[in-house]
PDB file of N, CA and C in Angstrom:
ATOM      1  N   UNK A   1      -7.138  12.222 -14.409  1.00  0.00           N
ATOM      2  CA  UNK A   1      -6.584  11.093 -13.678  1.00  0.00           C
ATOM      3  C   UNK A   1      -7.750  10.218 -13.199  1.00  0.00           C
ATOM      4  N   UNK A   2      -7.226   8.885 -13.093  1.00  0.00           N
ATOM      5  CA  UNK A   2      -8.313   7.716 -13.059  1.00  0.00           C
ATOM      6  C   UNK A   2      -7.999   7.743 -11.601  1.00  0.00           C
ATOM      7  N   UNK A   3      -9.100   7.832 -10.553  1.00  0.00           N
ATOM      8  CA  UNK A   3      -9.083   7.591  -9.265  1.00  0.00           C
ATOM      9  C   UNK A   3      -9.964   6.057  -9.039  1.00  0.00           C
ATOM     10  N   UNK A   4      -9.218   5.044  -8.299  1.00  0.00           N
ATOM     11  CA  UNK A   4      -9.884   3.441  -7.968  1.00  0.00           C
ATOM     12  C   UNK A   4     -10.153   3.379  -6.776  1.00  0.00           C
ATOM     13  N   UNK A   5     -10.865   2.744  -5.974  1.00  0.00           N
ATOM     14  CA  UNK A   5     -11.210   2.492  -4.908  1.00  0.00           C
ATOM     15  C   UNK A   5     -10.111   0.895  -4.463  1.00  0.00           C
ATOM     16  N   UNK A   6     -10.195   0.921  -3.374  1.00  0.00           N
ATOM     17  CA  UNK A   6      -9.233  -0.338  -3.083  1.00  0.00           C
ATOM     18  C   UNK A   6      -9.378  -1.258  -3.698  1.00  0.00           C
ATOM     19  N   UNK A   7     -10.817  -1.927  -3.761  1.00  0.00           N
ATOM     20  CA  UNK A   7     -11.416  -3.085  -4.035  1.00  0.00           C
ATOM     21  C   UNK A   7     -11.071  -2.920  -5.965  1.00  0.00           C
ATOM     22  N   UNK A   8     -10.704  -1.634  -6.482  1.00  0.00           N
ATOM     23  CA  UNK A   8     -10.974  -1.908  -8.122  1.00  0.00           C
ATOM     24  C   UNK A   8      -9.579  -1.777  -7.993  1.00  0.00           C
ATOM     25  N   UNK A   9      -8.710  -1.602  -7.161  1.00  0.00           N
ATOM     26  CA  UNK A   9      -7.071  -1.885  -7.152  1.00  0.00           C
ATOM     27  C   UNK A   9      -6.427  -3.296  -6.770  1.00  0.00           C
ATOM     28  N   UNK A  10      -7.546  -4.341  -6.281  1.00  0.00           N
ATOM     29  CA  UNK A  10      -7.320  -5.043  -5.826  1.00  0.00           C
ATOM     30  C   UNK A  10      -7.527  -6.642  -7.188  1.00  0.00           C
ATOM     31  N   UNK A  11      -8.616  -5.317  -7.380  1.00  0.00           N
ATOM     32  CA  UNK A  11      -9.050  -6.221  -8.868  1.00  0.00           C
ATOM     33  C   UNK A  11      -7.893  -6.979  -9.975  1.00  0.00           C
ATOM     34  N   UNK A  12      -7.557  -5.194 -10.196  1.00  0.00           N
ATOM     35  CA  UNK A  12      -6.602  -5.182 -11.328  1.00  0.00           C
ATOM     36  C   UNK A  12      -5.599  -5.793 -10.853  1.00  0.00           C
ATOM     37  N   UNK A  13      -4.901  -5.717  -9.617  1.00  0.00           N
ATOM     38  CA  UNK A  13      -3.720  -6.504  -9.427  1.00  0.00           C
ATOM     39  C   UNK A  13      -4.048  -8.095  -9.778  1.00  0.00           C
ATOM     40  N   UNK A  14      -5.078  -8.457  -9.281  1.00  0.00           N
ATOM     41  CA  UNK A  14      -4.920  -9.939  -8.963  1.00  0.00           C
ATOM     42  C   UNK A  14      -5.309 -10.235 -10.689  1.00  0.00           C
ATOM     43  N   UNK A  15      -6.041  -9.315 -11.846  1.00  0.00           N
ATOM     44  CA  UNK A  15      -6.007  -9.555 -13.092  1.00  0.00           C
ATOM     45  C   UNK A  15      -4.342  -9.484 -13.623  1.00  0.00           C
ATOM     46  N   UNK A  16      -3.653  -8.666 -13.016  1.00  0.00           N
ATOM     47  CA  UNK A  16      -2.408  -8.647 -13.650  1.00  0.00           C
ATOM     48  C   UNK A  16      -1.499  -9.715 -13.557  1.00  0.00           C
ATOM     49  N   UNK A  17      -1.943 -10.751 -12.225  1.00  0.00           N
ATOM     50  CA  UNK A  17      -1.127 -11.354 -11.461  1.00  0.00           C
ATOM     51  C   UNK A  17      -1.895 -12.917 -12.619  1.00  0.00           C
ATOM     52  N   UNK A  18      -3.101 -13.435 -12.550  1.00  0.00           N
ATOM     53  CA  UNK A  18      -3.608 -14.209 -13.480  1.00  0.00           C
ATOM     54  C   UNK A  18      -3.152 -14.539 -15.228  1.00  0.00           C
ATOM     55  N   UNK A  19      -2.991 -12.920 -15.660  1.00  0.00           N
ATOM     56  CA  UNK A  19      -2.649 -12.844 -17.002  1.00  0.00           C
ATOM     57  C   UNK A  19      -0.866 -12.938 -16.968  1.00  0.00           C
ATOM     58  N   UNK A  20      -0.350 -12.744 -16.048  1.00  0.00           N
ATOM     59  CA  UNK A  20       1.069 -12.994 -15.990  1.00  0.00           C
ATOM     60  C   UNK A  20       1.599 -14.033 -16.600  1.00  0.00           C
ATOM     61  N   UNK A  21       2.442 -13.834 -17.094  1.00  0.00           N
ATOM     62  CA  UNK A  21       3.747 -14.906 -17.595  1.00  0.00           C
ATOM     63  C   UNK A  21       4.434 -15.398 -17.172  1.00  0.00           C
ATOM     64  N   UNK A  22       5.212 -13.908 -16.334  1.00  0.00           N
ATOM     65  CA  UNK A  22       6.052 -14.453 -15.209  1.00  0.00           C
ATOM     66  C   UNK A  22       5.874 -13.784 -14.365  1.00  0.00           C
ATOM     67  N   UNK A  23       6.122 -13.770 -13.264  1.00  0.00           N
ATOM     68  CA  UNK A  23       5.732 -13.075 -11.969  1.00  0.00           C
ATOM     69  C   UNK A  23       7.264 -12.929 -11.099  1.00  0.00           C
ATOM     70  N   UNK A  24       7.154 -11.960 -10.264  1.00  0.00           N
ATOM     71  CA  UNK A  24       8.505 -11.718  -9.532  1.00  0.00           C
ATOM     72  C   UNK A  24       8.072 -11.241  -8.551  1.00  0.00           C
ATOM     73  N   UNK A  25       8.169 -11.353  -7.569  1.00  0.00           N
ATOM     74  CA  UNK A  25       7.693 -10.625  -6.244  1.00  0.00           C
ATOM     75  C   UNK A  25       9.291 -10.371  -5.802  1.00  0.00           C
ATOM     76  N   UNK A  26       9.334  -8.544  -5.680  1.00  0.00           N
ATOM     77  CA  UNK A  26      10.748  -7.997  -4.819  1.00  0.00           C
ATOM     78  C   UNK A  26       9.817  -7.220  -4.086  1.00  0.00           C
ATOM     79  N   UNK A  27      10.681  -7.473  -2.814  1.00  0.00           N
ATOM     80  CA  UNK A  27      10.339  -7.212  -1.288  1.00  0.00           C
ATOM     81  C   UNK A  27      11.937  -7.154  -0.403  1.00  0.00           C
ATOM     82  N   UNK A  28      11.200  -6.198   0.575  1.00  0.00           N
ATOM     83  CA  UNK A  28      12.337  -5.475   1.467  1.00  0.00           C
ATOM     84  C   UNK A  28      11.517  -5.642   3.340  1.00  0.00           C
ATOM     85  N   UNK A  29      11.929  -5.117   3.609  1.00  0.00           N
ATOM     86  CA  UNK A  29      11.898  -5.089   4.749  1.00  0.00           C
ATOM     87  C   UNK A  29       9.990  -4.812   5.636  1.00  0.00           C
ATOM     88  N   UNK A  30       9.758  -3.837   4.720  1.00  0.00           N
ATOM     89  CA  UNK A  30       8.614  -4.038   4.785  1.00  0.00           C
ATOM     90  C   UNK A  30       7.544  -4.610   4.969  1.00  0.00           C
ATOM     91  N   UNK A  31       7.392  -6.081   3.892  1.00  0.00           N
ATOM     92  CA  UNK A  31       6.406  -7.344   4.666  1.00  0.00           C
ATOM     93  C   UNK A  31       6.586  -7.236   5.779  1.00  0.00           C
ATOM     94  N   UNK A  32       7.465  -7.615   6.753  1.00  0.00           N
ATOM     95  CA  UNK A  32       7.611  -8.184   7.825  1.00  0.00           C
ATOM     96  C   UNK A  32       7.240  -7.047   9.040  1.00  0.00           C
ATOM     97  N   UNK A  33       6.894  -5.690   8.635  1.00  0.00           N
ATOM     98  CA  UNK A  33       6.223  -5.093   9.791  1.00  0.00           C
ATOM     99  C   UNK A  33       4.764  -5.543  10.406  1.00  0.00           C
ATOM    100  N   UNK A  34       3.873  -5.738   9.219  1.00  0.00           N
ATOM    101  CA  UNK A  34       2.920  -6.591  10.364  1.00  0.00           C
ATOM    102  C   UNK A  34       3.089  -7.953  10.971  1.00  0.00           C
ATOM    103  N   UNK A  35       4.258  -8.392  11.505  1.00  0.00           N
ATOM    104  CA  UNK A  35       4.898  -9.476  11.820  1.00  0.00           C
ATOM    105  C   UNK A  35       5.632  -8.746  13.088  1.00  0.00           C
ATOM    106  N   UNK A  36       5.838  -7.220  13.581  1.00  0.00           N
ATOM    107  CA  UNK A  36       6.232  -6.536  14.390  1.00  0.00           C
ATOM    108  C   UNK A  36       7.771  -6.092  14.558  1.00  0.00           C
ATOM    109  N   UNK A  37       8.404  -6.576  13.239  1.00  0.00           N
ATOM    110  CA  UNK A  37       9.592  -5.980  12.664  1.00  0.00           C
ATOM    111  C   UNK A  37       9.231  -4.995  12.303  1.00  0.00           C
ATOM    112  N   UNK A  38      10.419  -4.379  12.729  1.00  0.00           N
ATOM    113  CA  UNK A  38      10.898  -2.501  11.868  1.00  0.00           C
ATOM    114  C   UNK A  38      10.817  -2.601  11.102  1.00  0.00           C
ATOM    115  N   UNK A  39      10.670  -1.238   9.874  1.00  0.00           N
ATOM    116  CA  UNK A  39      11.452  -1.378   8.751  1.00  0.00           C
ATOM    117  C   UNK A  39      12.109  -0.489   8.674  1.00  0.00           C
ATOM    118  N   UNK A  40      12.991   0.298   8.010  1.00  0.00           N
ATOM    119  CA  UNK A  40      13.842   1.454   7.294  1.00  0.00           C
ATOM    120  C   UNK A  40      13.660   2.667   7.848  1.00  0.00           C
ATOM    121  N   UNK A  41      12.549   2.777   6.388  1.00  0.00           N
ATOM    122  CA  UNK A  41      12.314   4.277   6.100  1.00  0.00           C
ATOM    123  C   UNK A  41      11.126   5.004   6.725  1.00  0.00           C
ATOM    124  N   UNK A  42      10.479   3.821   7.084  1.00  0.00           N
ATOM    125  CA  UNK A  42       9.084   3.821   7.859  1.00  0.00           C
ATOM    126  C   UNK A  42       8.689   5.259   8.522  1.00  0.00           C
ATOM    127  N   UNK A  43       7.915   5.500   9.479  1.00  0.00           N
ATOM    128  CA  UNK A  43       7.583   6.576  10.282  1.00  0.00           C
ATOM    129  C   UNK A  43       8.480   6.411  11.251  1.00  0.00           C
ATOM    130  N   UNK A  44       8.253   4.915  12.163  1.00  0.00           N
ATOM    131  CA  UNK A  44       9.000   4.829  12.954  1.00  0.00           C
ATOM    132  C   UNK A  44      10.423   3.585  12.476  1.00  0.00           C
ATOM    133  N   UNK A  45      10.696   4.098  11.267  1.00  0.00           N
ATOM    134  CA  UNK A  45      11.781   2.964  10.889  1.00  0.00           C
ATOM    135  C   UNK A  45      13.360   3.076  11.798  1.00  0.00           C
ATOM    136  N   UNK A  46      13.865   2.026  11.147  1.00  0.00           N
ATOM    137  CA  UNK A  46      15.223   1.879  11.591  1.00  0.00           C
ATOM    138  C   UNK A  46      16.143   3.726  11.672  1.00  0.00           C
ATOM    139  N   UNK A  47      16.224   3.558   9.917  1.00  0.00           N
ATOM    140  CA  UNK A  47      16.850   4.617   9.488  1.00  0.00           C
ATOM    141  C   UNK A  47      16.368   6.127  10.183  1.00  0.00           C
ATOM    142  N   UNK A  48      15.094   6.133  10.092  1.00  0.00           N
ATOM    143  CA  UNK A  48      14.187   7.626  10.313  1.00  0.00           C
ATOM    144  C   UNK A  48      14.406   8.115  11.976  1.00  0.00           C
ATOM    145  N   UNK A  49      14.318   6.470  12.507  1.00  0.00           N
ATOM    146  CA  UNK A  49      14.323   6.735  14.131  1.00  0.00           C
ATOM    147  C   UNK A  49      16.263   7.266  14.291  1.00  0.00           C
ATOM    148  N   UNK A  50      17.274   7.119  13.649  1.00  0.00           N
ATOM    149  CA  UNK A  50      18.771   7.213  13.554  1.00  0.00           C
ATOM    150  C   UNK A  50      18.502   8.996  13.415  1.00  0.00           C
ATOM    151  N   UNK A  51      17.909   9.044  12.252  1.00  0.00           N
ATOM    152  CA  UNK A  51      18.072  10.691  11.776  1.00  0.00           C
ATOM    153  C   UNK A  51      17.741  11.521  12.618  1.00  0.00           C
ATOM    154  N   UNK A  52      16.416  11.247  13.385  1.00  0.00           N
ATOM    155  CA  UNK A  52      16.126  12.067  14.357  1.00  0.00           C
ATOM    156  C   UNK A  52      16.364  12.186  15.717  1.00  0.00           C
ATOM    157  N   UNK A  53      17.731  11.176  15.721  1.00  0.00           N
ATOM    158  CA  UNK A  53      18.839  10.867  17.396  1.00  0.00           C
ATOM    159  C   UNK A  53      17.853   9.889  17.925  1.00  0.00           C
ATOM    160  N   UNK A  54      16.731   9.308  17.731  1.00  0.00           N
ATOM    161  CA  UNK A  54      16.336   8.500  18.861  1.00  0.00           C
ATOM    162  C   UNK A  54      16.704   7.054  18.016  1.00  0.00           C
ATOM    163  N   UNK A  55      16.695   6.120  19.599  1.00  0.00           N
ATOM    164  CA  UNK A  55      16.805   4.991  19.560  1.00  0.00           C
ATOM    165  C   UNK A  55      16.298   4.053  18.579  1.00  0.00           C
ATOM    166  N   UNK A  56      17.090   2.633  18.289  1.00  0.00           N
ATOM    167  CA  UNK A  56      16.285   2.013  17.358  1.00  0.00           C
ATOM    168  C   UNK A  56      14.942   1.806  17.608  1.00  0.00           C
ATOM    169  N   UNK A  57      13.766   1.102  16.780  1.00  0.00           N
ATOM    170  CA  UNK A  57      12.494   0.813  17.368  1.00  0.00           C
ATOM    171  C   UNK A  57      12.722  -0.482  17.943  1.00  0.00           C
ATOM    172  N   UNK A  58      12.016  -0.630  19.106  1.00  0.00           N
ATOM    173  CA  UNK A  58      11.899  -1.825  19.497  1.00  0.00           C
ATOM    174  C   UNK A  58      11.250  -3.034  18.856  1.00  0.00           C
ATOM    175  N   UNK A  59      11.562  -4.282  18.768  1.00  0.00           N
ATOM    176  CA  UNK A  59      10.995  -5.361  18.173  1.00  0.00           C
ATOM    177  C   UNK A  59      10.846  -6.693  18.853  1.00  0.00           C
ATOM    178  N   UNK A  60       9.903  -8.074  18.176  1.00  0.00           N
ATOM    179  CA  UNK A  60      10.111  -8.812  19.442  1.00  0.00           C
ATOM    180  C   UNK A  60      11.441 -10.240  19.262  1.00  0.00           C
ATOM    181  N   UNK A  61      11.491 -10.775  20.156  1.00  0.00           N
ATOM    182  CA  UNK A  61      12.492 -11.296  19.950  1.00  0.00           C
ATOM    183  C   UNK A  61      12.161 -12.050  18.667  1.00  0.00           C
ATOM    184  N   UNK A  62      13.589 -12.658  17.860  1.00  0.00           N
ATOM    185  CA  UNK A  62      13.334 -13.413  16.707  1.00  0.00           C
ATOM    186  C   UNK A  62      12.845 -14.661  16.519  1.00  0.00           C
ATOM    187  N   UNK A  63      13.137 -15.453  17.875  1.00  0.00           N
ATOM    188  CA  UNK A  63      12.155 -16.418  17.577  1.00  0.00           C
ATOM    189  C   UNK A  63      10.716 -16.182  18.163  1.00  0.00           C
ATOM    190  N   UNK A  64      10.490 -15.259  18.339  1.00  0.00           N
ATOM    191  CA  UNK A  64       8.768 -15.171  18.445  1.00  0.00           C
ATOM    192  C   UNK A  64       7.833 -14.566  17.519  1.00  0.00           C
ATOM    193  N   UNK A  65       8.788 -14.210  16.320  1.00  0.00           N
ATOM    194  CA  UNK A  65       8.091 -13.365  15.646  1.00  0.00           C
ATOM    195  C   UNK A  65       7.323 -14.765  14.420  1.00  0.00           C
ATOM    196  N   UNK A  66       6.466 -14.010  13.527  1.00  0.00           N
ATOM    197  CA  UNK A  66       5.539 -15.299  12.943  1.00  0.00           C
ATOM    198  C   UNK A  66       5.142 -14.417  11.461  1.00  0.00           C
ATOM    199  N   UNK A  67       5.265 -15.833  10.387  1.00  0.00           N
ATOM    200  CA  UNK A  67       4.732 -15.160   9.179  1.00  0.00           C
ATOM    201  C   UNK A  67       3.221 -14.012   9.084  1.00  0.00           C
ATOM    202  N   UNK A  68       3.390 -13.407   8.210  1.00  0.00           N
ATOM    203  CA  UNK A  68       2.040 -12.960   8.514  1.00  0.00           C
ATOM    204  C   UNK A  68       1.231 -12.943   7.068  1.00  0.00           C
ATOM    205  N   UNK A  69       0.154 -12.346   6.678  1.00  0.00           N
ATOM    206  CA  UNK A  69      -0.696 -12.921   5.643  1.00  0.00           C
ATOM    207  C   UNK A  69       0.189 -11.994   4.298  1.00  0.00           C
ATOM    208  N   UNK A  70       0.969 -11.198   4.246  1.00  0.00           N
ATOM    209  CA  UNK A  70       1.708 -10.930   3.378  1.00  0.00           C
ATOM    210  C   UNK A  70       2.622 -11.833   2.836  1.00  0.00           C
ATOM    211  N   UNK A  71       3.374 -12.765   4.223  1.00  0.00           N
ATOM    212  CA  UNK A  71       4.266 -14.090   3.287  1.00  0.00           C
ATOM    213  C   UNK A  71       3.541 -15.046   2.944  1.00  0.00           C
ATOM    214  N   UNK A  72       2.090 -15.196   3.479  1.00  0.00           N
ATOM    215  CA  UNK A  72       1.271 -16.140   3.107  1.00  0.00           C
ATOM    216  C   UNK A  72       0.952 -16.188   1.532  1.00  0.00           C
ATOM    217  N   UNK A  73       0.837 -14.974   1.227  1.00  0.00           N
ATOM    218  CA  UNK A  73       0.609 -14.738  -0.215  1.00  0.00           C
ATOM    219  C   UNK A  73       1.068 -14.763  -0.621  1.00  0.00           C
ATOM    220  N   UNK A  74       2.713 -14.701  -0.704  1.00  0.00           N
ATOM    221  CA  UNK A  74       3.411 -15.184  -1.455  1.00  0.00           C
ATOM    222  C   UNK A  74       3.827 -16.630  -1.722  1.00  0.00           C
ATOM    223  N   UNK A  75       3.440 -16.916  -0.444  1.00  0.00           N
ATOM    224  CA  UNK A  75       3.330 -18.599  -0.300  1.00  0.00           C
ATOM    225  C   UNK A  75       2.331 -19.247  -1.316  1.00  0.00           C
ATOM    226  N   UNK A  76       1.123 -18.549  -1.504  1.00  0.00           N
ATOM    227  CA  UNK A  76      -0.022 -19.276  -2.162  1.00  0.00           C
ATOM    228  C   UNK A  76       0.480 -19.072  -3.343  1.00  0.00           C
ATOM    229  N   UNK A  77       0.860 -17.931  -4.268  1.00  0.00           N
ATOM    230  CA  UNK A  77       1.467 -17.506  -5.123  1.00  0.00           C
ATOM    231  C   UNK A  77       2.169 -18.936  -5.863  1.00  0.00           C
ATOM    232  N   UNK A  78       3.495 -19.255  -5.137  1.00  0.00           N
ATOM    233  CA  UNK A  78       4.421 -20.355  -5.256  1.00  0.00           C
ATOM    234  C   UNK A  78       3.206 -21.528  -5.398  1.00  0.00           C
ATOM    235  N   UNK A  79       2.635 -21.895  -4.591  1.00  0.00           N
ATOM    236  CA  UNK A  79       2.118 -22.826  -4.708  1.00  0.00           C
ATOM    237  C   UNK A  79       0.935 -23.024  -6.239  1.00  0.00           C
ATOM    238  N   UNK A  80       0.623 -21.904  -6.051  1.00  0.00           N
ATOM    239  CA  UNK A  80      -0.385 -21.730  -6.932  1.00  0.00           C
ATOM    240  C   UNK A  80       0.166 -22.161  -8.789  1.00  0.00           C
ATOM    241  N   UNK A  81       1.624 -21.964  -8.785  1.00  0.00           N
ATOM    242  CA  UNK A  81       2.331 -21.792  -9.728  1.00  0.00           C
ATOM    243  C   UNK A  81       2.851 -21.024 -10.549  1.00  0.00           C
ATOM    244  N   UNK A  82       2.601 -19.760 -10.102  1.00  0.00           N
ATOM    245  CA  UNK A  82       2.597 -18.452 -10.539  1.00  0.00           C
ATOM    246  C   UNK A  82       3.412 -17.696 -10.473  1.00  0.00           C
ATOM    247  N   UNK A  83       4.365 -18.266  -9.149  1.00  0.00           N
ATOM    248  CA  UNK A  83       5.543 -17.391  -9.029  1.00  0.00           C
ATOM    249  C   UNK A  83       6.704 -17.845  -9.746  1.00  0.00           C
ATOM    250  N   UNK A  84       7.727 -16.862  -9.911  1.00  0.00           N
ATOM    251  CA  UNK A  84       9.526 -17.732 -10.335  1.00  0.00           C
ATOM    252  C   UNK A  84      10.297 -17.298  -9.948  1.00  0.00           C
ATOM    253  N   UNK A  85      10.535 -15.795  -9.079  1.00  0.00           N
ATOM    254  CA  UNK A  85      11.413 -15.892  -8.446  1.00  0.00           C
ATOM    255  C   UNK A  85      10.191 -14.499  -6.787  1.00  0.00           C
ATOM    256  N   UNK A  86      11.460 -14.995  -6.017  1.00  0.00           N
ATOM    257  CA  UNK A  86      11.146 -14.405  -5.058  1.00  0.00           C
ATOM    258  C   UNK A  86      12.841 -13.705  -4.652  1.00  0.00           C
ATOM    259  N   UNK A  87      12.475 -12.126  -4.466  1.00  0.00           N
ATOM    260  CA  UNK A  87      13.708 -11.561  -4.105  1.00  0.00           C
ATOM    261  C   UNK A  87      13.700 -10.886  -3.588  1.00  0.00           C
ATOM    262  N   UNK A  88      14.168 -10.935  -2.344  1.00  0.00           N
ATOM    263  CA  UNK A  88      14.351 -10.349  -1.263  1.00  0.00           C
ATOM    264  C   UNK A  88      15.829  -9.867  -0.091  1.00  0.00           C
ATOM    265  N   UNK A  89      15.410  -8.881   0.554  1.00  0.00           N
ATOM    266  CA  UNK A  89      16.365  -8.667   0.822  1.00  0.00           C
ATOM    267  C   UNK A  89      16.483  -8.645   2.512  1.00  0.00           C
ATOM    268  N   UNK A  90      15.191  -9.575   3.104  1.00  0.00           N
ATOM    269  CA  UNK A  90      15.117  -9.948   4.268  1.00  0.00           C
ATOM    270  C   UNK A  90      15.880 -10.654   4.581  1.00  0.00           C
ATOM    271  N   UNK A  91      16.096 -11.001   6.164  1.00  0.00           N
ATOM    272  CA  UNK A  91      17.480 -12.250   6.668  1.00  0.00           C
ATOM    273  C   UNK A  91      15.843 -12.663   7.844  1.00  0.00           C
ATOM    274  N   UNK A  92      15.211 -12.407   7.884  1.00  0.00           N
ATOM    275  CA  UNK A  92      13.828 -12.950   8.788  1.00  0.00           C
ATOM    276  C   UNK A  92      13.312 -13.840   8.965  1.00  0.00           C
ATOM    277  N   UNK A  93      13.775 -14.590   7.824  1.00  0.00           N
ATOM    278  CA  UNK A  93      13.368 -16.404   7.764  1.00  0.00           C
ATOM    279  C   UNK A  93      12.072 -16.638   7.971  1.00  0.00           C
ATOM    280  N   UNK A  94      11.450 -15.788   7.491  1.00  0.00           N
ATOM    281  CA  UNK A  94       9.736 -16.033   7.209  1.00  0.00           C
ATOM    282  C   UNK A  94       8.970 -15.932   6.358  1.00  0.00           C
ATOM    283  N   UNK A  95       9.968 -16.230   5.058  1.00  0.00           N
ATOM    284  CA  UNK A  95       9.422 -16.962   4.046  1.00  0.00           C
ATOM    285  C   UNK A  95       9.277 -18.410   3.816  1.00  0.00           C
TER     286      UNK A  95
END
């Protein structure tokens, strides 16, 4: 097995993302945790915090919350021309 360091994972993506044809970015709930949304399945997700009887996680209110450099990139992406679809299954409005 081929073991990469971040930086040679970071490589290949952004080679995969260049040589692309078409590009699709699917996304869930996830982006939006460093934005201080929950997510799911997380450690402390929606779902995980249900299974183990405790409370949902706390979050901040919705209008205070703010894109973060994960939608940014998908932003540059679009702009860049690279993207064609974006699919998601957020209601976060921070794309």
């Amino acid at each position: 097995m081929i073991f990469m360091d971040l930086e040679e994972k970071i490589d290949l993506v952004a080679k995969w993302i260049a040589e692309s044809e078409r590009l699709i970015v699917f996304t869930g709930a996830g982006i939006s945790t460093a934005s201080g949304l929950p997510d799911y399945r997380g450690p402390e997700g929606v779902w995980t915090r249900r299974d183990k009887g405790l409370p949902p996680p706390k979050s901040p209110p919705w209008d205070q919350v703010k894109p973060n450099l994960n939608h940014y990139a998908v932003q540059e992406l679009l702009k860049m021309g690279k993207l064609d679809y974006v699919i998601s299954q957020n209601v976060d409005g921070l794309f």
